[in-house]
Protein backbone atom coordinates (compact mmCIF):
# COMPACT_ATOMS: atom_id res chain seq x y z
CA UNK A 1 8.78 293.99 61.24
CA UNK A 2 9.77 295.03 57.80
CA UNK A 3 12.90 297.67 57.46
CA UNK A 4 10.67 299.79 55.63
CA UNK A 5 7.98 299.67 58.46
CA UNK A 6 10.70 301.07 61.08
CA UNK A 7 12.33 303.65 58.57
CA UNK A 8 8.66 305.40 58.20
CA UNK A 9 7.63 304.55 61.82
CA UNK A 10 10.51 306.30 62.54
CA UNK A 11 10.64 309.61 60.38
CA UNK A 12 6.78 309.66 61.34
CA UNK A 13 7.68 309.76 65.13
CA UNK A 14 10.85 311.67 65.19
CA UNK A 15 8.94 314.84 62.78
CA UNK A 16 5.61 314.68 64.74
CA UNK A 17 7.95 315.07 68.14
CA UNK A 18 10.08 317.72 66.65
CA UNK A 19 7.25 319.72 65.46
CA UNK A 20 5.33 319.62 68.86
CA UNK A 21 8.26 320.53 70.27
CA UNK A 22 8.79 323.77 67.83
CA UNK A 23 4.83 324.70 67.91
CA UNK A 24 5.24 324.69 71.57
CA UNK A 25 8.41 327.22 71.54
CA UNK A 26 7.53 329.61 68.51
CA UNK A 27 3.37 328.75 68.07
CA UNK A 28 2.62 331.15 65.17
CA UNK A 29 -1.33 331.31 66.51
CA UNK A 30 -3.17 330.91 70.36
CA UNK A 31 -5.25 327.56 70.12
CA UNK A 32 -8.37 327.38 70.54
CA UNK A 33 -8.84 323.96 72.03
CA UNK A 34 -5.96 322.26 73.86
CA UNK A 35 -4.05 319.70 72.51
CA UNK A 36 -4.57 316.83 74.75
CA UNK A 37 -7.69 316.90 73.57
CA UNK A 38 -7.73 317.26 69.22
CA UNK A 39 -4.81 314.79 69.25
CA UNK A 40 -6.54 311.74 70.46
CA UNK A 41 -9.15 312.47 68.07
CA UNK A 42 -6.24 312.73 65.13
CA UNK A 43 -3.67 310.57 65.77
CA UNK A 44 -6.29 307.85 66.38
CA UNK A 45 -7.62 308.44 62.66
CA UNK A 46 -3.79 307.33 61.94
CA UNK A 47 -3.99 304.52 63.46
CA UNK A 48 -7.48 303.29 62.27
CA UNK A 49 -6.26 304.11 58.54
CA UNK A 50 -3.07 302.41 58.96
CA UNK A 51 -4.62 299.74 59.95
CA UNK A 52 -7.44 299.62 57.17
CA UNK A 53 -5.03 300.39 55.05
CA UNK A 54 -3.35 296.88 56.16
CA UNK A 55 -6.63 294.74 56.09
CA UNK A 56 -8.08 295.70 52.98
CA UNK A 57 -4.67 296.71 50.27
CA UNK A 58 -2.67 293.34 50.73
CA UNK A 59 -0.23 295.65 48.40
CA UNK A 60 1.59 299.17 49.19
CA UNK A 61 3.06 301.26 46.96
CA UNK A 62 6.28 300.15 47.84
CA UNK A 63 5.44 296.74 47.49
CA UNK A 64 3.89 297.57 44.21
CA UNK A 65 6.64 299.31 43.15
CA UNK A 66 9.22 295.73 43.84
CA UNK A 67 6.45 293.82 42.12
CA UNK A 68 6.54 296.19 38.93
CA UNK A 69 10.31 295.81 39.20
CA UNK A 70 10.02 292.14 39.58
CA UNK A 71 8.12 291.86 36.40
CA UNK A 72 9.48 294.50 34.35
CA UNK A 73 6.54 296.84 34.51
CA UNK A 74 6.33 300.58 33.85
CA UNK A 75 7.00 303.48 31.23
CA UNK A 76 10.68 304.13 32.26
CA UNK A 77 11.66 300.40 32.33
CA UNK A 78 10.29 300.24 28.84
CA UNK A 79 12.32 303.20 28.29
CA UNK A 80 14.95 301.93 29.45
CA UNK A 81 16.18 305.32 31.36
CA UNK A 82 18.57 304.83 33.90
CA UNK A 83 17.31 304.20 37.66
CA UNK A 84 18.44 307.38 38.94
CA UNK A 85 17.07 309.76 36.54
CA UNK A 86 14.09 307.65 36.68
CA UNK A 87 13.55 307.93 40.47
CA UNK A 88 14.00 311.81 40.65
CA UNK A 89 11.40 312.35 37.82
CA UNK A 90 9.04 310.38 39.75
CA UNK A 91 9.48 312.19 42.91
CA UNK A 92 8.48 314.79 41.00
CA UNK A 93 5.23 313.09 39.68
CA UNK A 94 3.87 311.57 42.68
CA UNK A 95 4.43 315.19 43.91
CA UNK A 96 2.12 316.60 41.39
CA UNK A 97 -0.41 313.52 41.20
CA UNK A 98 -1.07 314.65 44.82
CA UNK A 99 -1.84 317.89 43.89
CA UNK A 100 -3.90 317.20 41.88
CA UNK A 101 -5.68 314.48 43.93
CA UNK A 102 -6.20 317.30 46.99
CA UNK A 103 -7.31 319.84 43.89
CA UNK A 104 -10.17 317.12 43.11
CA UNK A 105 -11.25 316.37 46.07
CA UNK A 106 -12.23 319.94 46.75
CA UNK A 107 -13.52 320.13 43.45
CA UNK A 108 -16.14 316.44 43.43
CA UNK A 109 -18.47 316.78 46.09
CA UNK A 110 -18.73 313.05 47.05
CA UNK A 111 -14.79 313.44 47.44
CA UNK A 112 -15.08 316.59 49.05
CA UNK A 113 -17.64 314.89 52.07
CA UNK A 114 -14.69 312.59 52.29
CA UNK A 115 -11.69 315.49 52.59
CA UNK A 116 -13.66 318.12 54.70
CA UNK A 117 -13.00 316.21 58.23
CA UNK A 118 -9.15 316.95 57.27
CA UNK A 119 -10.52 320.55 57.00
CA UNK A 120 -13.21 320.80 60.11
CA UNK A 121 -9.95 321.37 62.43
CA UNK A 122 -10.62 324.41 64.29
CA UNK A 123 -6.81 324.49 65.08
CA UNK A 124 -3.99 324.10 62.98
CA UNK A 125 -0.64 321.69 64.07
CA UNK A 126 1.25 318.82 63.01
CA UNK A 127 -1.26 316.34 63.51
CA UNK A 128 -3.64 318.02 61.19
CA UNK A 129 -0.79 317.03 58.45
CA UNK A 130 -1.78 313.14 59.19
CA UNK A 131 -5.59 313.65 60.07
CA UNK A 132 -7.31 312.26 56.85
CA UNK A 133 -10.42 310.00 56.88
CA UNK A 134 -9.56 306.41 56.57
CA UNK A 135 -12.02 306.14 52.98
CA UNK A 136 -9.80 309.15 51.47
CA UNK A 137 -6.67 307.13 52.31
CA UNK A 138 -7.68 304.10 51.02
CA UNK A 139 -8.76 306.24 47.77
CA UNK A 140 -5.55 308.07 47.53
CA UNK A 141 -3.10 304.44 47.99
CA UNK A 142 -4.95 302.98 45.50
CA UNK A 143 -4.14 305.87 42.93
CA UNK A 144 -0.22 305.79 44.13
CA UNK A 145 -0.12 301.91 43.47
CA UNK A 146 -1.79 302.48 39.99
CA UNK A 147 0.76 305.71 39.37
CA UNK A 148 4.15 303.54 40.87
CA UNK A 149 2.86 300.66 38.54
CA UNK A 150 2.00 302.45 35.45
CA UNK A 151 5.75 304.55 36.06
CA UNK A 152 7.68 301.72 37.42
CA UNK A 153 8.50 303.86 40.01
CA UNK A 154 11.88 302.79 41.99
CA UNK A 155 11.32 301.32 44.80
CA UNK A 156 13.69 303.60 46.83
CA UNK A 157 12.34 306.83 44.96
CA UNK A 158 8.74 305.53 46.42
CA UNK A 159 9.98 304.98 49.90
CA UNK A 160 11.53 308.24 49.90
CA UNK A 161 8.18 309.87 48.57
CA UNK A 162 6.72 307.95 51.22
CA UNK A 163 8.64 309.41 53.81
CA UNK A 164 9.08 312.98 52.54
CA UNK A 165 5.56 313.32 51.86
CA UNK A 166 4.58 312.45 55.22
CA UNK A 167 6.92 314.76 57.37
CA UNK A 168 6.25 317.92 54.85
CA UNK A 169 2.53 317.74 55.93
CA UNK A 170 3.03 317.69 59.29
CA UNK A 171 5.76 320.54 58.65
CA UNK A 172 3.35 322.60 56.61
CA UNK A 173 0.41 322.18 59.06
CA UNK A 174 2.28 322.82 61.98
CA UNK A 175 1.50 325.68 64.39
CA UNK A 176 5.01 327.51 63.95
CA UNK A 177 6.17 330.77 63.38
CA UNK A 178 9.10 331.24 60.73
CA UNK A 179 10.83 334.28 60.52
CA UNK A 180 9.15 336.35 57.19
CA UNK A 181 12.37 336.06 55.68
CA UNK A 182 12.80 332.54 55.74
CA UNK A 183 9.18 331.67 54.84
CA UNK A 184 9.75 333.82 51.66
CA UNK A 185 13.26 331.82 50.66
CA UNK A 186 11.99 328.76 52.19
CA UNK A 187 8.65 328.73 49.86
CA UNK A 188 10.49 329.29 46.65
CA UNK A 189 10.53 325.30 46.44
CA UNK A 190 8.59 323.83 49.57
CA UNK A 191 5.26 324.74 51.01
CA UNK A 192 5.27 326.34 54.32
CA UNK A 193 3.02 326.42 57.07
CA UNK A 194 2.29 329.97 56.74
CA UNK A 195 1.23 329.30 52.79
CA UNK A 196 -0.77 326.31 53.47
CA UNK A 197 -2.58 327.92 56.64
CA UNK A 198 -4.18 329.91 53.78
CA UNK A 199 -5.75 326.66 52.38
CA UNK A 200 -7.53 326.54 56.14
CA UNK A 201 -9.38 329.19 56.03
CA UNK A 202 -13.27 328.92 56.56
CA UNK A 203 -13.07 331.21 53.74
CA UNK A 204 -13.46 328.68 50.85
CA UNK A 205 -12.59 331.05 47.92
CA UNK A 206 -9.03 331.55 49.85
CA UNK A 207 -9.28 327.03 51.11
CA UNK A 208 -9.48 326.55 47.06
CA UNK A 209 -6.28 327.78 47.37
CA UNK A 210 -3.02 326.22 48.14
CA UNK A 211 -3.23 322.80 46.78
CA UNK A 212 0.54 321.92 47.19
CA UNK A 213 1.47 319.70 50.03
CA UNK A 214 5.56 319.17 49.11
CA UNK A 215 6.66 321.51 46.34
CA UNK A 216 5.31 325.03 46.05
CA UNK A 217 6.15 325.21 42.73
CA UNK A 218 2.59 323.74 41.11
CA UNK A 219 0.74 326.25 42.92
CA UNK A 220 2.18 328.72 40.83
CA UNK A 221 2.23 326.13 37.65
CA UNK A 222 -1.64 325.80 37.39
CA UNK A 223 -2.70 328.96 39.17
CA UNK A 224 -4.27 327.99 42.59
CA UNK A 225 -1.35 330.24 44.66
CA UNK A 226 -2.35 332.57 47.57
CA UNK A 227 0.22 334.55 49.41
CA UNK A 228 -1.27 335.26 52.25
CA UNK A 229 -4.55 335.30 53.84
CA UNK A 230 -6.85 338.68 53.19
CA UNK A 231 -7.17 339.05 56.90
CA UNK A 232 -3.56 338.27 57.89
CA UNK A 233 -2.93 335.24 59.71
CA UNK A 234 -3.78 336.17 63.46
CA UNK A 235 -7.09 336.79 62.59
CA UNK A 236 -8.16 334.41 59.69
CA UNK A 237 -10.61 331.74 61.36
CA UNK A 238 -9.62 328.07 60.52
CA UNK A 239 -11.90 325.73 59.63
CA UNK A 240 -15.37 325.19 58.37
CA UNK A 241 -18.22 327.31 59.20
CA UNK A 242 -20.12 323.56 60.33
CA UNK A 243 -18.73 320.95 63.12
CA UNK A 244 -17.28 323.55 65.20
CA UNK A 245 -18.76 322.00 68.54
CA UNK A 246 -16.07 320.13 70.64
CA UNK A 247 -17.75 316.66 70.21
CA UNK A 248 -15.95 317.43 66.46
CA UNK A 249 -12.46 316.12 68.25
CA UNK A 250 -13.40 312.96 69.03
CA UNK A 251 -12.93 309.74 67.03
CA UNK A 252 -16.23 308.73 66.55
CA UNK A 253 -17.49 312.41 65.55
CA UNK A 254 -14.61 312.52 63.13
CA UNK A 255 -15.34 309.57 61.30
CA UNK A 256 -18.50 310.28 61.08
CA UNK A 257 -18.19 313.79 59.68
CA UNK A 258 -18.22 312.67 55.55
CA UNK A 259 -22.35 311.53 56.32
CA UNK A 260 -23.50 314.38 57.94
C-alpha cells in the first residue's frame, strides 16, 4: 500500500477516534438517535466513495499533482515561483475552491439533490464531516485534479490539503462543546463546530450560511458568515424538514436520498 494511502488512513482514523472520544466527554447537544446506529449508515458512504472513487478516477489529486510535476504543468511552474511559496498559496486556494464548491451546490438544484443527504443528518458528529454522497465526491475530485493541474499544485502542499481538509470536517461537525472563549479565538482563522452547526440548521436562510469548511476567513470575505444560530444552539433543530424517519440512517436510504 502506497505511503500516502497509510499517512491519510491514518490521520482519518486517529481524528475520527479522537473526536468520538471528545463528543463523548464534552457533547455540546443530547442526540437524538444513537450512534451505533447513524454511523453504519455514514461511515459506510466512506467506504463506498472511496472505493468509487478508486474504480472510476484511475488519477487522484495527488497523483495528478506528480504527473503535472512530471511534465512541467501549471501556472506557478510557468512562473517559476519557488516550491514553497507555491505550496502555501495553494493551500490557500484549494481552501477557497471548496468554498465555493459547497456555496454552489446549495445554490444549483441538481447539485443541491446531490449535497442534501450530507445535510438530512438529524444529529450532528464527526462522521457527518465524511458523510457525502459518493456522485458529489466523484464531482468534487474531479474539480481538485483540474485545480492541482491547472496550479501545479505541489505534491506535498496537496497531500497536506488532503489531510487537513479531511480532519477539519470531522472537527467542525463534531458534537463538542468548546469553551465560548476559545471558540471566539479559535474561529478567528478555523471554522468551529459551533459556527458550522449554524450551516445545519433546518432553517435554510441560516444552512445558506457558513460555507467554510477549513478557514473561517472566506465567510467573512464574500459575506455568507453567521455567528450564531437565532435560536441558540440547544434548541436549533438540525437537519431538513424531509427524511427525518429512521430508515434515513441506513445505507441504502442514504444513497438513495438525491432521487427522492
Amino acid at each position: 500500500m502506497p505511503a500516502e494511502t497509510w499517512i491519510r488512513l491514518g490521520f482519518f482514523f486517529g481524528v475520527l477516534l479522537l473526536m468520538a472520544a471528545l463528543e463523548a466527554a464534552f457533547p455540546r447537544r443530547p442526540r437524538l438517535r444513537p450512534r451505533s446506529m447513524r454511523w453504519f449508515g455514514n461511515l459506510g458512504v466512506v467506504a463506498l466513495s472511496a472505493l468509487l472513487a478508486r474504480l472510476l478516477l484511475p488519477i487522484a489529486p495527488l497523483g495528478a499533482a506528480l504527473w503535472s510535476a512530471q511534465h512541467g504543468l501549471g501556472l506557478f511552474r510557468a512562473l517559476a515561483l519557488p516550491d514553497g511559496f507555491s505550496g502555501i498559496v495553494c493551500l490557500f486556494l484549494l481552501d477557497l475552491a471548496v468554498y465555493w464548491q459547497h456555496r454552489i451546490f446549495h445554490t444549483l438544484r441538481p447539485l443541491w439533490r446531490i449535497h442534501r443527504m450530507h445535510h438530512a443528518d438529524v444529529d450532528l458528529d464527526a462522521s457527518t464531516g465524511v458523510r457525502f454522497h459518493p456522485v458529489e465526491i466523484l464531482l468534487s475530485l474531479l474539480l481538485k485534479i483540474g485545480l492541482v493541474v491547472l496550479l501545479g499544485a505541489p505534491a506535498w502542499a496537496v497531500l497536506t490539503f488532503e489531510v487537513v481538509l479531511n480532519g477539519s470536517a470531522m472537527f467542525n461537525h463534531a458534537n463538542l462543546a468548546l469553551p465560548a472563549w476559545f471558540d471566539r479565538l479559535l474561529r478567528t482563522i478555523l471554522v468551529t463546530p459551533d459556527m458550522h452547526r449554524v450551516h445545519h440548521s433546518t432553517d435554510m436562510r441560516e444552512a445558506n450560511r457558513n460555507f467554510g469548511f477549513c478557514l473561517s476567513c472566506w465567510d467573512r470575505l464574500f459575506l455568507s458568515y453567521k455567528d450564531q444560530p437565532d435560536h441558540g444552539h440547544e434548541n436549533m433543530e438540525i437537519g431538513l424538514k424531509i427524511f427525518r424517519d429512521r430508515d434515513f440512517s441506513r445505507l441504502d436510504k442514504l444513497l438513495a436520498i438525491p432521487f427522492l
